[in-house]
PDB file of N, CA and C in Angstrom:
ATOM      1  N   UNK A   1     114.599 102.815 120.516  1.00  0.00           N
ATOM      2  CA  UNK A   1     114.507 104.160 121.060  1.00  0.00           C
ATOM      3  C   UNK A   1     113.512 104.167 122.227  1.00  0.00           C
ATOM      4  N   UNK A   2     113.953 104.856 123.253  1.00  0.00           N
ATOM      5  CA  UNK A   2     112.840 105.001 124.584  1.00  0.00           C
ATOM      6  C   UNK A   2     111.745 105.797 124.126  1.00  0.00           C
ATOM      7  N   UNK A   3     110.592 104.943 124.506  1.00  0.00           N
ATOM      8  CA  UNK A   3     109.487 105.665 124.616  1.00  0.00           C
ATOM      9  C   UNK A   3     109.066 106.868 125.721  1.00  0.00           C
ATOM     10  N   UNK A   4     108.211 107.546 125.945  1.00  0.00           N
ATOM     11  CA  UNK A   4     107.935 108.174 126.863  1.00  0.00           C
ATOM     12  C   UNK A   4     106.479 108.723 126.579  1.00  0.00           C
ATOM     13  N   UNK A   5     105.900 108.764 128.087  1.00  0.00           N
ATOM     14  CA  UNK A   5     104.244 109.057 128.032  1.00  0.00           C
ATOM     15  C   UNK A   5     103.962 110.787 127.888  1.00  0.00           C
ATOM     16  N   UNK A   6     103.485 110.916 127.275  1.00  0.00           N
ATOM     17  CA  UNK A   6     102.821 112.416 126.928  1.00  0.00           C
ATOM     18  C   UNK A   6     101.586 112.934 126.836  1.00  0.00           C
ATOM     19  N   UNK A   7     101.165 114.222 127.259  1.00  0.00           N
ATOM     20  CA  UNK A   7      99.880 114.745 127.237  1.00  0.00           C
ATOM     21  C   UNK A   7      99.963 115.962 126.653  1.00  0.00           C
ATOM     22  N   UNK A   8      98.698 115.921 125.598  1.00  0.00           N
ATOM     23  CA  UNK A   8      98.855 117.247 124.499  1.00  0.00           C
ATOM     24  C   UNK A   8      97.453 117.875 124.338  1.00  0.00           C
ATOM     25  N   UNK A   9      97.518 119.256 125.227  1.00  0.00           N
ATOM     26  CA  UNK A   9      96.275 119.948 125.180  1.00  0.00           C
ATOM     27  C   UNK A   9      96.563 120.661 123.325  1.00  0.00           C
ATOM     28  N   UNK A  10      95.287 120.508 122.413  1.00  0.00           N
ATOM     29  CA  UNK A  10      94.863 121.660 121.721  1.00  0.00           C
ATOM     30  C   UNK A  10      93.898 122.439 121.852  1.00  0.00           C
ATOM     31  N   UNK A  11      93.876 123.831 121.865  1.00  0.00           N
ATOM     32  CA  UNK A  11      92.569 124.629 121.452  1.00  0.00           C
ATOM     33  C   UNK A  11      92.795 125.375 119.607  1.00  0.00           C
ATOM     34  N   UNK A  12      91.231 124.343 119.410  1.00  0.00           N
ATOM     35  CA  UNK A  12      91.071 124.645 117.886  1.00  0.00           C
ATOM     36  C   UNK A  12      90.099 126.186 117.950  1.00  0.00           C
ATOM     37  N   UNK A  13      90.588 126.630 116.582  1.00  0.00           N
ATOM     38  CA  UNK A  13      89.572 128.341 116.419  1.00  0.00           C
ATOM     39  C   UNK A  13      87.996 127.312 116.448  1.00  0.00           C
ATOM     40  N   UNK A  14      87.055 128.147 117.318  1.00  0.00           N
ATOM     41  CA  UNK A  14      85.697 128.215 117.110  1.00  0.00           C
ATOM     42  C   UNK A  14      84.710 128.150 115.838  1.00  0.00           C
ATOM     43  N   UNK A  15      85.478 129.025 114.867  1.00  0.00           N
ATOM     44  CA  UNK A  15      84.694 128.505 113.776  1.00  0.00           C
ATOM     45  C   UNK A  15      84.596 127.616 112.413  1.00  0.00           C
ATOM     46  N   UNK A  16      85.073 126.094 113.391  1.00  0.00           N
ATOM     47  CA  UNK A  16      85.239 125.296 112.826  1.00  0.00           C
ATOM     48  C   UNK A  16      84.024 124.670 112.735  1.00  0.00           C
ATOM     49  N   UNK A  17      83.821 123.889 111.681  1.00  0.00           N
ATOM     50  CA  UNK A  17      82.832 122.768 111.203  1.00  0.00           C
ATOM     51  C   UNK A  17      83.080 121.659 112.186  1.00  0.00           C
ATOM     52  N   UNK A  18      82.273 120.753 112.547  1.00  0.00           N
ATOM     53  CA  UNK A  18      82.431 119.246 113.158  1.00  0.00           C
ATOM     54  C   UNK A  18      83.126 118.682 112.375  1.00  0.00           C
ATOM     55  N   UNK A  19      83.287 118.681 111.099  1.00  0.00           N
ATOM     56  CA  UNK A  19      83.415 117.816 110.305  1.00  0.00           C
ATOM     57  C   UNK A  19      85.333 118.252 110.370  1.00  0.00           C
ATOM     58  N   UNK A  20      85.474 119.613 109.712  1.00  0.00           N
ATOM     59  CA  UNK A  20      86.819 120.287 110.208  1.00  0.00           C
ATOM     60  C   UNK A  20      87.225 120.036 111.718  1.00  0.00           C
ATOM     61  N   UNK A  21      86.839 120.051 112.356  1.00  0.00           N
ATOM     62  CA  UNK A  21      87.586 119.962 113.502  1.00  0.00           C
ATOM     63  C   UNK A  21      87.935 118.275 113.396  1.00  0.00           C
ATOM     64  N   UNK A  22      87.075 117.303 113.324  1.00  0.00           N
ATOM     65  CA  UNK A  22      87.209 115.755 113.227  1.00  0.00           C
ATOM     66  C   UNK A  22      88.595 115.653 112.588  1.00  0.00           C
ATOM     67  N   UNK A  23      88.355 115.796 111.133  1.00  0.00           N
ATOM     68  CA  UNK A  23      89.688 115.846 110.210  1.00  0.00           C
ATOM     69  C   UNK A  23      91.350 116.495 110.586  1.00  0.00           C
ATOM     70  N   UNK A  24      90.907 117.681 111.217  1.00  0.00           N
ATOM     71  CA  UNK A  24      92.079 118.415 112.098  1.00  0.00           C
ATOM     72  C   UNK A  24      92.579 117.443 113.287  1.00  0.00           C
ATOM     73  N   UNK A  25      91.715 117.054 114.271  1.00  0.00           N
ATOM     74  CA  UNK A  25      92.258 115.723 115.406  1.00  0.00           C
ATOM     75  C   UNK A  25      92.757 114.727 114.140  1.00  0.00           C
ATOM     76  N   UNK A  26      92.132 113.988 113.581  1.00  0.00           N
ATOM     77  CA  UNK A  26      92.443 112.751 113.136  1.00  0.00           C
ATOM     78  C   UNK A  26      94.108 113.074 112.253  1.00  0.00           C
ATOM     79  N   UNK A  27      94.286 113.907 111.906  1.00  0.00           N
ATOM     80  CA  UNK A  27      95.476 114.018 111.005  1.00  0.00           C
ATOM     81  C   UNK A  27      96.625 114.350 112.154  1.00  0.00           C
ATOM     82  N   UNK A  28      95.980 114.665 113.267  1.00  0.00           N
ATOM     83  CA  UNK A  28      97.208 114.891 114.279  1.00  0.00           C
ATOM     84  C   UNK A  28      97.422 113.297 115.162  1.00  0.00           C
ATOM     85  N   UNK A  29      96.121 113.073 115.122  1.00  0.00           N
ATOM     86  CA  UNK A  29      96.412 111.488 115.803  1.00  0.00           C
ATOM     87  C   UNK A  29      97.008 110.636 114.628  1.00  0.00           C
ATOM     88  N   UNK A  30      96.831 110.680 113.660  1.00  0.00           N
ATOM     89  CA  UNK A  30      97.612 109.855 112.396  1.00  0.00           C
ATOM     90  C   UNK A  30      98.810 110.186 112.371  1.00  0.00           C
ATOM     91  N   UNK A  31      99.655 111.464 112.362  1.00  0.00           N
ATOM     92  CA  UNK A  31     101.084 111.748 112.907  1.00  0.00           C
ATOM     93  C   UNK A  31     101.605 111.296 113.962  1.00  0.00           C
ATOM     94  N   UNK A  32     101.287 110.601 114.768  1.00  0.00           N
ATOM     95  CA  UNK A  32     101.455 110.395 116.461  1.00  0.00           C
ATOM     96  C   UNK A  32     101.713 108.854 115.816  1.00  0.00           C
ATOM     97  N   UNK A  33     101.081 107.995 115.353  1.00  0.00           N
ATOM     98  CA  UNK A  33     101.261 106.810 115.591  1.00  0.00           C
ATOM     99  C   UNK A  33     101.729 106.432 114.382  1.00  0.00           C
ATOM    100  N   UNK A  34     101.876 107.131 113.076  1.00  0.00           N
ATOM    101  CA  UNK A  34     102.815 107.093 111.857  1.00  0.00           C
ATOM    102  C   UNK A  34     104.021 106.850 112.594  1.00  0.00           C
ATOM    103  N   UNK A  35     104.563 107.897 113.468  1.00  0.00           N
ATOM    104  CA  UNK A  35     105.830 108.082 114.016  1.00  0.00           C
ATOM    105  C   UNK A  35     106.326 107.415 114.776  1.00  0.00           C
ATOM    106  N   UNK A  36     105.767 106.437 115.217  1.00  0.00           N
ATOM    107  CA  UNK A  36     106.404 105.334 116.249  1.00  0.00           C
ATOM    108  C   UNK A  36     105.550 105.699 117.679  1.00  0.00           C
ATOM    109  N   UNK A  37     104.052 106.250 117.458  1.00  0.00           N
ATOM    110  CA  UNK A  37     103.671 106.786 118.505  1.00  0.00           C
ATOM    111  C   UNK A  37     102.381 105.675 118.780  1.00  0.00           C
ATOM    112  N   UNK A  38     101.990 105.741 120.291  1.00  0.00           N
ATOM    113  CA  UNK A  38     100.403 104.940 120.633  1.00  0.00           C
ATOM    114  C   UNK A  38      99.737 105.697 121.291  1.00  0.00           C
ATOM    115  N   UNK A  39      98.193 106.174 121.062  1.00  0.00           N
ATOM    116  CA  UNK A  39      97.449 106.669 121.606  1.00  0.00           C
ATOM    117  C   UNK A  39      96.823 106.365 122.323  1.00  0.00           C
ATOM    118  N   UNK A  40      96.850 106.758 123.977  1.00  0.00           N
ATOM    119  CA  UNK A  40      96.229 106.127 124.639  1.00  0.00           C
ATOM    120  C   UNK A  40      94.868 106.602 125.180  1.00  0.00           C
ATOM    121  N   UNK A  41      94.489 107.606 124.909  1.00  0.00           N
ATOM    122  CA  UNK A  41      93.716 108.210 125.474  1.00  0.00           C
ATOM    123  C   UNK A  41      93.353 109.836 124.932  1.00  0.00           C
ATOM    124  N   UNK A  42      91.943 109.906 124.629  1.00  0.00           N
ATOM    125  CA  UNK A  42      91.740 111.012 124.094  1.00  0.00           C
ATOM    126  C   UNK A  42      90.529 112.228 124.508  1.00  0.00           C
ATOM    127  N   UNK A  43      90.476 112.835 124.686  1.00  0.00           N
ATOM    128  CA  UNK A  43      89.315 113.866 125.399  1.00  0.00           C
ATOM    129  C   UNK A  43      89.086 114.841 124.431  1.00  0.00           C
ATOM    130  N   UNK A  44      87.471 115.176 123.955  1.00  0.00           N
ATOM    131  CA  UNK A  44      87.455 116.321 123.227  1.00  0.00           C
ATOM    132  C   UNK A  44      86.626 116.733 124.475  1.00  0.00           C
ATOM    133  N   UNK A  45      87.121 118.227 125.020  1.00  0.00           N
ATOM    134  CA  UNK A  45      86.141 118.465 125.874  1.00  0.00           C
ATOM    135  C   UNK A  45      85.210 119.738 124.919  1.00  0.00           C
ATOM    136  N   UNK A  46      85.069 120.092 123.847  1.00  0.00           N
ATOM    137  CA  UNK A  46      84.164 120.379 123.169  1.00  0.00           C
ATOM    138  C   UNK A  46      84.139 121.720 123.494  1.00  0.00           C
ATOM    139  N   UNK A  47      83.454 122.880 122.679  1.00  0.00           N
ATOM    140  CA  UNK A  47      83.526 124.210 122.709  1.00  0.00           C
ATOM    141  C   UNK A  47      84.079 125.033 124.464  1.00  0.00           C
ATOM    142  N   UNK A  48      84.705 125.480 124.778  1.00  0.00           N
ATOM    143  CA  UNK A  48      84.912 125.825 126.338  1.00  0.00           C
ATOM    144  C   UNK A  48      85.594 127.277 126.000  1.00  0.00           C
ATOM    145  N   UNK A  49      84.939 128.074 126.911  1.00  0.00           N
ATOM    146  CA  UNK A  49      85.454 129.946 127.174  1.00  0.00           C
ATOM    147  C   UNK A  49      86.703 129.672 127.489  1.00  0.00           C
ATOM    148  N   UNK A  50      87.775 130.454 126.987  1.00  0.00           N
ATOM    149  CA  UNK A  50      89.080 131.131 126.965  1.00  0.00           C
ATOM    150  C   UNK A  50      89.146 131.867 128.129  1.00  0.00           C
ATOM    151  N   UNK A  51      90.383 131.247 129.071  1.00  0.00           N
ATOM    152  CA  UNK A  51      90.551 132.542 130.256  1.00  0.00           C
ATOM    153  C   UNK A  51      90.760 133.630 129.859  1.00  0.00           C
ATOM    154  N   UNK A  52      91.398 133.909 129.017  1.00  0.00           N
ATOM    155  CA  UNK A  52      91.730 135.247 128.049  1.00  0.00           C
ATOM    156  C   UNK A  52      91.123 135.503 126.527  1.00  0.00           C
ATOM    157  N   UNK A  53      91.076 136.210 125.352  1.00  0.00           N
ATOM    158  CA  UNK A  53      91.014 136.090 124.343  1.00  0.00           C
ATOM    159  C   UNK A  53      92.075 135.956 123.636  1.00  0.00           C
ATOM    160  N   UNK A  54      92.242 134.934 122.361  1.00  0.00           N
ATOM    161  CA  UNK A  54      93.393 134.651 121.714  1.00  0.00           C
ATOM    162  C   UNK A  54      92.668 135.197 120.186  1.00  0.00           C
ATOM    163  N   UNK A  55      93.429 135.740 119.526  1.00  0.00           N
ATOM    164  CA  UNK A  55      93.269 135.893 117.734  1.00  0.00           C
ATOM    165  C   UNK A  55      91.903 137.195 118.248  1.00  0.00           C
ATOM    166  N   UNK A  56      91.410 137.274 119.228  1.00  0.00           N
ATOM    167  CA  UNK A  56      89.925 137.697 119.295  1.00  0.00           C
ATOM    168  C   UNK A  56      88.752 137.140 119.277  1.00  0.00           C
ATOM    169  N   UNK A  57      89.397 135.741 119.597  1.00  0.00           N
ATOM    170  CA  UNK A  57      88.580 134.942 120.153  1.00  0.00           C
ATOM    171  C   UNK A  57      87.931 134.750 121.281  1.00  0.00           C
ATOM    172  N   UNK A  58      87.088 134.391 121.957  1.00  0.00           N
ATOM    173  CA  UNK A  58      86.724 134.434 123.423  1.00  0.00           C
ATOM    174  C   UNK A  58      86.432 132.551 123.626  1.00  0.00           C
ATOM    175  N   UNK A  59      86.452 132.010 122.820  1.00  0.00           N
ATOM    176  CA  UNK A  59      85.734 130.292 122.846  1.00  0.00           C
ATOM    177  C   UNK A  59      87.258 129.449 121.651  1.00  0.00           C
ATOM    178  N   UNK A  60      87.032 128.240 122.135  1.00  0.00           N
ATOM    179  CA  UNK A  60      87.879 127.815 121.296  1.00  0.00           C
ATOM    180  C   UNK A  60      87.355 125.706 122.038  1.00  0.00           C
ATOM    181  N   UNK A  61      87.630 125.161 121.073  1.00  0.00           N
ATOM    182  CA  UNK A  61      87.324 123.655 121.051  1.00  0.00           C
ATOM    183  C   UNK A  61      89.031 123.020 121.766  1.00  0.00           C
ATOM    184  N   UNK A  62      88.704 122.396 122.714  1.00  0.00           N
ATOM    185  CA  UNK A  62      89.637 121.676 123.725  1.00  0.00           C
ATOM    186  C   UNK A  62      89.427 120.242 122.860  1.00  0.00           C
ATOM    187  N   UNK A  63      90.981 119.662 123.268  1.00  0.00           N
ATOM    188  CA  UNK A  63      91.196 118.326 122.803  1.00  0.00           C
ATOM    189  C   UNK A  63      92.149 117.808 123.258  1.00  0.00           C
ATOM    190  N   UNK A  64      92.436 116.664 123.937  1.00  0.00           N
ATOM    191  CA  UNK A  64      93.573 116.089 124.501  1.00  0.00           C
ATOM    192  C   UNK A  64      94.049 115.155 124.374  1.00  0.00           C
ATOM    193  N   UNK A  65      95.598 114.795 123.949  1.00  0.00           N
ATOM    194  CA  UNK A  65      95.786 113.651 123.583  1.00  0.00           C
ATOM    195  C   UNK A  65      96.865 113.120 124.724  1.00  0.00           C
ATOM    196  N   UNK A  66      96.279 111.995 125.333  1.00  0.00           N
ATOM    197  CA  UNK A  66      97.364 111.042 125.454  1.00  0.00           C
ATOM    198  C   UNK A  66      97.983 109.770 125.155  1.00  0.00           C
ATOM    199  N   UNK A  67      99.150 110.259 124.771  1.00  0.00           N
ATOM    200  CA  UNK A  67     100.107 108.818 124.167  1.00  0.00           C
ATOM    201  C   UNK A  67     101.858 109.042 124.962  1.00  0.00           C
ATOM    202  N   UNK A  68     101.835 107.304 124.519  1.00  0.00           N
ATOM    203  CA  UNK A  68     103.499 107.480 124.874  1.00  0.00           C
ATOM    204  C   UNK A  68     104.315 107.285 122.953  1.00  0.00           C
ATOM    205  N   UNK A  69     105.846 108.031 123.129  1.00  0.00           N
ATOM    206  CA  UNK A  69     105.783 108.010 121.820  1.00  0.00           C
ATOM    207  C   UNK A  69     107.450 108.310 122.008  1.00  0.00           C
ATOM    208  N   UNK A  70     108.183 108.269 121.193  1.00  0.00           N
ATOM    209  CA  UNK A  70     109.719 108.252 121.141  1.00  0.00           C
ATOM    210  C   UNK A  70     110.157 109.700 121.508  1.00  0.00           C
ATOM    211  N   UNK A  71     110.842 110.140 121.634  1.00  0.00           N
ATOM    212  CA  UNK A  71     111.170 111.661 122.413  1.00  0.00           C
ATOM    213  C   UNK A  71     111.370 112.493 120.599  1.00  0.00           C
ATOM    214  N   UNK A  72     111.755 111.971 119.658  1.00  0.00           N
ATOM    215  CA  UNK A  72     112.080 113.243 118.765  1.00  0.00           C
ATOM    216  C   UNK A  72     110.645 112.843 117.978  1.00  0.00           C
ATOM    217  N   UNK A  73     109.474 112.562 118.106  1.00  0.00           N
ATOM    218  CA  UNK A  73     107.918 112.991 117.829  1.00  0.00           C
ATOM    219  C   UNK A  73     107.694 114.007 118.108  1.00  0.00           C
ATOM    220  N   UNK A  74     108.105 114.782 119.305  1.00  0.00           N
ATOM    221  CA  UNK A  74     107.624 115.889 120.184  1.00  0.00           C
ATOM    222  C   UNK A  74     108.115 117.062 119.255  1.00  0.00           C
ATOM    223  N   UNK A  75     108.925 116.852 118.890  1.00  0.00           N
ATOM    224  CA  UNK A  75     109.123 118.427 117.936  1.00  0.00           C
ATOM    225  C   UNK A  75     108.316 118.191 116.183  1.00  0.00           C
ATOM    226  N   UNK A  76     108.436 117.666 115.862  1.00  0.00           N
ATOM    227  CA  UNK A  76     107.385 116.969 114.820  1.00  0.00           C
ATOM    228  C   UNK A  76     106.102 117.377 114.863  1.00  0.00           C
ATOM    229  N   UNK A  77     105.725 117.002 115.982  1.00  0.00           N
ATOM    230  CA  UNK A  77     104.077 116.913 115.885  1.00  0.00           C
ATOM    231  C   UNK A  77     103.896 118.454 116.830  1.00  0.00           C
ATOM    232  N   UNK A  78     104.419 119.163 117.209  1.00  0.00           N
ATOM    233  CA  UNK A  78     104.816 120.693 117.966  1.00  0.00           C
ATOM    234  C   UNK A  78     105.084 121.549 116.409  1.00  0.00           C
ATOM    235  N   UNK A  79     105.691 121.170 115.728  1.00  0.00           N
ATOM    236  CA  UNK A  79     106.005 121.823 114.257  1.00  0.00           C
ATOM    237  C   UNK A  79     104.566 122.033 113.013  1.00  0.00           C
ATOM    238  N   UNK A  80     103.899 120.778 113.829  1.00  0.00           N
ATOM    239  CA  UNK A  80     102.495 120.680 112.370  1.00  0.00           C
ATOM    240  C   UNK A  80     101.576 121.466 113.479  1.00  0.00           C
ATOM    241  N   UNK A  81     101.492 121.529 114.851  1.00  0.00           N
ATOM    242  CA  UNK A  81     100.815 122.186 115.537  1.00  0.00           C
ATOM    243  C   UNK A  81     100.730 123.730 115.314  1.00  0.00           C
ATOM    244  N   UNK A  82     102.196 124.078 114.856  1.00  0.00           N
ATOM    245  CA  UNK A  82     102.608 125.468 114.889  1.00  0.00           C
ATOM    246  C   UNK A  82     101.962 126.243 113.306  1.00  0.00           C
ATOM    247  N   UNK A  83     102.349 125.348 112.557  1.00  0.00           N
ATOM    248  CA  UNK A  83     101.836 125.807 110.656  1.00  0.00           C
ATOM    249  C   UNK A  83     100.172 125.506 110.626  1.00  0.00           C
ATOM    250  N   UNK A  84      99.540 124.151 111.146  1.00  0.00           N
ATOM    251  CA  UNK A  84      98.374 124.592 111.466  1.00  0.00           C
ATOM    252  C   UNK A  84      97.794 125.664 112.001  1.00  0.00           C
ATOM    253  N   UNK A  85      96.659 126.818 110.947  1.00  0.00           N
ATOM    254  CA  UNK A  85      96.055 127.649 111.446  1.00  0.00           C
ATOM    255  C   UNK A  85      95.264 126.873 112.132  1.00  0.00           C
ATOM    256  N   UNK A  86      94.495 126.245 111.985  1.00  0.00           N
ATOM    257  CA  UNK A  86      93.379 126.201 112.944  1.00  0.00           C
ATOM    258  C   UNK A  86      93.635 126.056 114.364  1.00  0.00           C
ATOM    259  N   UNK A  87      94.689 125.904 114.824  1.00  0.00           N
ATOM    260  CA  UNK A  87      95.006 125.682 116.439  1.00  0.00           C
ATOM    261  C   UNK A  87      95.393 127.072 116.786  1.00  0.00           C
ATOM    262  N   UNK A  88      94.697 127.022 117.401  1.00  0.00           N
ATOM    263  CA  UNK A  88      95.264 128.686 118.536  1.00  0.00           C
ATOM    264  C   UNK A  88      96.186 128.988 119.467  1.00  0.00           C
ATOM    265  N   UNK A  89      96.222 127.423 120.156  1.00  0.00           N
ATOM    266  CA  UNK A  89      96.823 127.118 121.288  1.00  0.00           C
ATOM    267  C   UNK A  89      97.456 125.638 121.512  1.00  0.00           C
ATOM    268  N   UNK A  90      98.519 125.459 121.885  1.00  0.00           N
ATOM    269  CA  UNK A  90      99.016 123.974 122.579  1.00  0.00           C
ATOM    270  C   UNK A  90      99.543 123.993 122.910  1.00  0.00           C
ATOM    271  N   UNK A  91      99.541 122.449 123.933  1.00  0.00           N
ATOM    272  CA  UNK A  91     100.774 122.578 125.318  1.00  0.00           C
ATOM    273  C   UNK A  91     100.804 121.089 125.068  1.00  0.00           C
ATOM    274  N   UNK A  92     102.395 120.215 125.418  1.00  0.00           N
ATOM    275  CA  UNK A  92     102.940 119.483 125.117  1.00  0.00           C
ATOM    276  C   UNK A  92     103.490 119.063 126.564  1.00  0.00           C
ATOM    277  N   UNK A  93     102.932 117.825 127.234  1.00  0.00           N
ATOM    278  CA  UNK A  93     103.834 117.612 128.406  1.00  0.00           C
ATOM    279  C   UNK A  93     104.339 116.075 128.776  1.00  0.00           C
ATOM    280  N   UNK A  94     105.258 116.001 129.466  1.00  0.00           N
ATOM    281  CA  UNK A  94     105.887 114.901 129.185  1.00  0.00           C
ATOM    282  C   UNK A  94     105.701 114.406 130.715  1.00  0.00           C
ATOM    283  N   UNK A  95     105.134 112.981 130.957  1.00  0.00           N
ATOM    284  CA  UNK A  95     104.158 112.567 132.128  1.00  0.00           C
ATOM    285  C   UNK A  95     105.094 112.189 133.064  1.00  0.00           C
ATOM    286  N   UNK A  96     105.193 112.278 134.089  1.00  0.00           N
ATOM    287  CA  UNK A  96     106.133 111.256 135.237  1.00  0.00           C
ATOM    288  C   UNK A  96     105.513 110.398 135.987  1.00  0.00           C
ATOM    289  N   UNK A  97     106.009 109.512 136.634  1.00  0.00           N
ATOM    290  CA  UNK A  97     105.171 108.212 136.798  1.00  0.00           C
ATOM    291  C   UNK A  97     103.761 108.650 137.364  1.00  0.00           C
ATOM    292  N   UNK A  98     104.084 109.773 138.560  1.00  0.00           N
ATOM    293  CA  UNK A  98     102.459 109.970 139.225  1.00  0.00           C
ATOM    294  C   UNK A  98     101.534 110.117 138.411  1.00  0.00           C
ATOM    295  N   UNK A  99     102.043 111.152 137.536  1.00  0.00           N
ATOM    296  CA  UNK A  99     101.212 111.655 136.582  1.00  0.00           C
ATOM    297  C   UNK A  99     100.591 110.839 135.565  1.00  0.00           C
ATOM    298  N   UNK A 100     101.046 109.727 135.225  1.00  0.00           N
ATOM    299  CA  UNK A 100     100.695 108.738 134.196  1.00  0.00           C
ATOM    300  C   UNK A 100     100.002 107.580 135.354  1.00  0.00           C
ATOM    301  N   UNK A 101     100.156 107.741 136.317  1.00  0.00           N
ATOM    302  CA  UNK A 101      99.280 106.427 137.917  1.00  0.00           C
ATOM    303  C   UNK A 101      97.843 107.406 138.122  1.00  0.00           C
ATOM    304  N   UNK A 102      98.071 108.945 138.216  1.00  0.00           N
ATOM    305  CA  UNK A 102      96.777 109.516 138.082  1.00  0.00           C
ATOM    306  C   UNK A 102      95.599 109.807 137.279  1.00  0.00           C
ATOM    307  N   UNK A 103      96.480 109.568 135.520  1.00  0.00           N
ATOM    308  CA  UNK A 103      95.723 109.298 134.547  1.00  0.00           C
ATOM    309  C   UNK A 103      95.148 108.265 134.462  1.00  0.00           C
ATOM    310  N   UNK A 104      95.265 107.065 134.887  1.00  0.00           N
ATOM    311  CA  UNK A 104      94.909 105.478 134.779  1.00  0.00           C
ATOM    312  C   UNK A 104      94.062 105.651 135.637  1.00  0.00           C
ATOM    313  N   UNK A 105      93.521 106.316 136.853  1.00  0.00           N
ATOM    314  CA  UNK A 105      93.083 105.950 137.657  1.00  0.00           C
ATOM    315  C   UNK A 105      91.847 107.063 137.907  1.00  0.00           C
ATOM    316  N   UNK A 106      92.412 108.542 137.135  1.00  0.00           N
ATOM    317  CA  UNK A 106      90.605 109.569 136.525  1.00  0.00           C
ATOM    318  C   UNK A 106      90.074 108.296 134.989  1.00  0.00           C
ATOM    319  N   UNK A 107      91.105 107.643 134.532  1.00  0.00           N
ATOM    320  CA  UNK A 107      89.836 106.807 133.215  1.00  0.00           C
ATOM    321  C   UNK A 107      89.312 105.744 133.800  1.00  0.00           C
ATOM    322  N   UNK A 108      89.524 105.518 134.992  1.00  0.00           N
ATOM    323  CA  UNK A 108      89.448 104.391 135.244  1.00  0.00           C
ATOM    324  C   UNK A 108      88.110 104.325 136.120  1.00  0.00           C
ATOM    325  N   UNK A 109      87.846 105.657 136.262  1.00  0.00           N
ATOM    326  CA  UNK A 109      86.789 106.596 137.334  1.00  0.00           C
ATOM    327  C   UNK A 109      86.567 106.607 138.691  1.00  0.00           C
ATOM    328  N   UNK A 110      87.954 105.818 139.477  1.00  0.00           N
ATOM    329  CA  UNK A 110      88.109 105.706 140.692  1.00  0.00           C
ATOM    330  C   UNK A 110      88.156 107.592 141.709  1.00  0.00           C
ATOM    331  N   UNK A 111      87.708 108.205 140.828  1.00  0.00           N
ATOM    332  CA  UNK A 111      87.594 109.648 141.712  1.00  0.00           C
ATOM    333  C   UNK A 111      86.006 109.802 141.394  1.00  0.00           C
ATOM    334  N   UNK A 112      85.413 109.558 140.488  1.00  0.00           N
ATOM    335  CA  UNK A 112      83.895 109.561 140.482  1.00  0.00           C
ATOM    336  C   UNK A 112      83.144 108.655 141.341  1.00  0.00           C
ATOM    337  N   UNK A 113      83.944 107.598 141.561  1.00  0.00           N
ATOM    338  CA  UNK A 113      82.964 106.241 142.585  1.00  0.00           C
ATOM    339  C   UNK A 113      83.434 107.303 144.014  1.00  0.00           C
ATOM    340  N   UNK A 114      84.542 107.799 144.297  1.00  0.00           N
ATOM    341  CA  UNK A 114      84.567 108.263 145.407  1.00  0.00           C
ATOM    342  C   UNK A 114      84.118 109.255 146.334  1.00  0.00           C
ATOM    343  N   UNK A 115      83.544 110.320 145.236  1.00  0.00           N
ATOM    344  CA  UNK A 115      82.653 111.609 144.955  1.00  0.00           C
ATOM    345  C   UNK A 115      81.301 110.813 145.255  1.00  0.00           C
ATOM    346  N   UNK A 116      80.648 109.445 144.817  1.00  0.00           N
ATOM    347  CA  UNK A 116      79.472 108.988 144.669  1.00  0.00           C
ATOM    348  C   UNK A 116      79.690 108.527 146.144  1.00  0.00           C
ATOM    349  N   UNK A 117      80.258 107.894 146.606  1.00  0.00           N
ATOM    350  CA  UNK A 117      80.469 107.442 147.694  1.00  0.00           C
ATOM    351  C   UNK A 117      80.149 108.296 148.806  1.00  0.00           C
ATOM    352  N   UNK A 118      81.128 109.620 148.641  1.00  0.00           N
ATOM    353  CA  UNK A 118      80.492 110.521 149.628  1.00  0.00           C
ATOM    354  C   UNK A 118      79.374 111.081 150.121  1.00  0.00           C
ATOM    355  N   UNK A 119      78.872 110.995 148.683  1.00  0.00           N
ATOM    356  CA  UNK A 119      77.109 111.832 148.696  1.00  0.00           C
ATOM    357  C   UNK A 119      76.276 110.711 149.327  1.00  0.00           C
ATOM    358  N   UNK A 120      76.332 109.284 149.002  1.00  0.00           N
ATOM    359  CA  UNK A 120      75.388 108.299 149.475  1.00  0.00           C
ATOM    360  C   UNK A 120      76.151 108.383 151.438  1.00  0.00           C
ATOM    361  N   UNK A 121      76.843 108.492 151.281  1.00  0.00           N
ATOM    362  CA  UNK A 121      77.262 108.569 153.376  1.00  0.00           C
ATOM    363  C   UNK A 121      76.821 110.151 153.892  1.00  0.00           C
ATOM    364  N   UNK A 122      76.454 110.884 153.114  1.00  0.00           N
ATOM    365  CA  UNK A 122      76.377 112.714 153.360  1.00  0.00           C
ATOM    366  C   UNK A 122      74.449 111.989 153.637  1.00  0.00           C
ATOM    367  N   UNK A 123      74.004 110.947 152.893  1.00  0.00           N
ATOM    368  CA  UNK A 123      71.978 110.921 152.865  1.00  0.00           C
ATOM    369  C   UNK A 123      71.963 110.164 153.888  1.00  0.00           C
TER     370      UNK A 123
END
């Protein structure tokens, strides 16, 4: 079966435990690669303000997963996203080559050396 690369924003409810939120990622990254899935890459960007309020929330915990993974994962792991309360929010996207050449290359931190670069030619 063809694989394909994917990127999966969650926002978890705020008043989660560290410990709850850990267990909540890890059981979603354990579905991903149960399923014929590989994780390549993961970001918690950690408590962050809501452009809007959701549930009446104003804050919610960001988390991002990227993996490549067989195309019928995506409704699977979109289905445990949905019966999970603790997620407020998710978005599910499916990468095209740029998009998977631009990811390799923000982990790779070739936009931070270039940002550094500028400031040392700006002194």
């Amino acid at each position: 079966m063809e694989k394909k690369q994917y990127e999966s924003v969650i926002i978890l409810t705020p008043v989660l435990s560290e410990k709850q939120m850990d267990d909540a990622i890890a059981s979603f990254r354990q579905l991903i690669t149960e399923n014929g899935g590989e994780v390549i890459h993961e970001e918690n960007w950690g408590l962050t303000k809501l452009a809007y309020p959701i549930q009446k929330k104003v804050t919610g915990f960001y988390h991002i997963f990227e993996f490549s993974a067989p195309t019928d994962l995506i409704a699977k792991l979109e289905l445990a996203y949905r019966r999970d309360e603790q997620i407020l929010r998710y978005f599910t996207l499916a990468l095209n080559k740029h998009a998977v050449k631009y990811n390799e290359r923000r982990r790779n931190g070739e936009f931070n050396k270039k940002k550094e670069t500028e400031k040392e030619a700006a002194v």
